[in-house]
Protein backbone atom coordinates (compact mmCIF):
# COMPACT_ATOMS: atom_id res chain seq x y z
CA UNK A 1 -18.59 251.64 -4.20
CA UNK A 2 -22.04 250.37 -5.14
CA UNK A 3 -25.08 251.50 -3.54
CA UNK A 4 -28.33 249.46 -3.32
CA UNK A 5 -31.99 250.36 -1.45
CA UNK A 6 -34.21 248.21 -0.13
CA UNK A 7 -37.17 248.78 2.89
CA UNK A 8 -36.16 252.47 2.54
CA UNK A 9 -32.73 251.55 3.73
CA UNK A 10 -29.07 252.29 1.60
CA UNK A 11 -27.14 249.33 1.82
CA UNK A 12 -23.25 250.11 0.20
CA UNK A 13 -21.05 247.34 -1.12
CA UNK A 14 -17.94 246.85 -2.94
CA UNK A 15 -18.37 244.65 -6.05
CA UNK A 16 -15.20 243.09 -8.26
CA UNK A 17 -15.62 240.68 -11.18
CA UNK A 18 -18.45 237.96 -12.29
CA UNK A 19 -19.32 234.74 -11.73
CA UNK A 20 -20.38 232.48 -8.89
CA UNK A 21 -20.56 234.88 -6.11
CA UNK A 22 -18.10 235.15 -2.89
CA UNK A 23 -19.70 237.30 0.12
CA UNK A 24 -17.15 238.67 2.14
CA UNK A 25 -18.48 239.44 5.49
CA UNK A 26 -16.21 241.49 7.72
CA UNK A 27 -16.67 241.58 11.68
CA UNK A 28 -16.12 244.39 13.80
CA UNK A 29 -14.52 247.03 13.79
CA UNK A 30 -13.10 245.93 10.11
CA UNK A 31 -15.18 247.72 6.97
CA UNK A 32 -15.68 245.79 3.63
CA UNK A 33 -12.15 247.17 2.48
CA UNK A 34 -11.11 244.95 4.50
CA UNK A 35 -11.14 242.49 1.48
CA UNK A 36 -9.86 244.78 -0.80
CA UNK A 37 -7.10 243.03 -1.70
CA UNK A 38 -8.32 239.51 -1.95
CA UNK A 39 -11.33 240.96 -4.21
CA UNK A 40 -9.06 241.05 -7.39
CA UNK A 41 -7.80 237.85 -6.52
CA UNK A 42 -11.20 236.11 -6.71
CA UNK A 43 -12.27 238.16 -9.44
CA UNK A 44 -9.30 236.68 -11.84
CA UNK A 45 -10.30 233.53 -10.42
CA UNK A 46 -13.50 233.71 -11.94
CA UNK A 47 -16.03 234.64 -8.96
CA UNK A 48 -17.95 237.83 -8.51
CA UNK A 49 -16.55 239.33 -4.95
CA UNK A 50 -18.88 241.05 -2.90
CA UNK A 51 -18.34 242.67 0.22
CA UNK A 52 -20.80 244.72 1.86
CA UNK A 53 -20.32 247.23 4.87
CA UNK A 54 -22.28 245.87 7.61
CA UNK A 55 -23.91 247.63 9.88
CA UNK A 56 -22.97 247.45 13.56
């Protein structure tokens, strides 16, 4: 997991690969593992996966 701050505020993600990026944006009450197992999928498809945990 991947941790990034900005406005004073932690924002965590998960991160797989490089690339052209793919967001993956989960909706409630799902969490960004959500994607977990597409993330590998994209990543060996050449694309840098991103999912972030959103806030609610």
């Amino acid at each position: 997991m991947e941790c990034v701050s900005a406005n004073g505020t932690d924002f965590s993600y998960l991160e797989c690969g490089s690339g052209k990026l793919a967001l993956l944006l989960h909706g409630f009450p799902d969490t960004a593992r959500t994607w977990r197992h597409l993330m590998p999928q994209l990543a060996e498809a050449g694309y840098r996966a991103v999912a972030p945990f959103m806030r609610g």
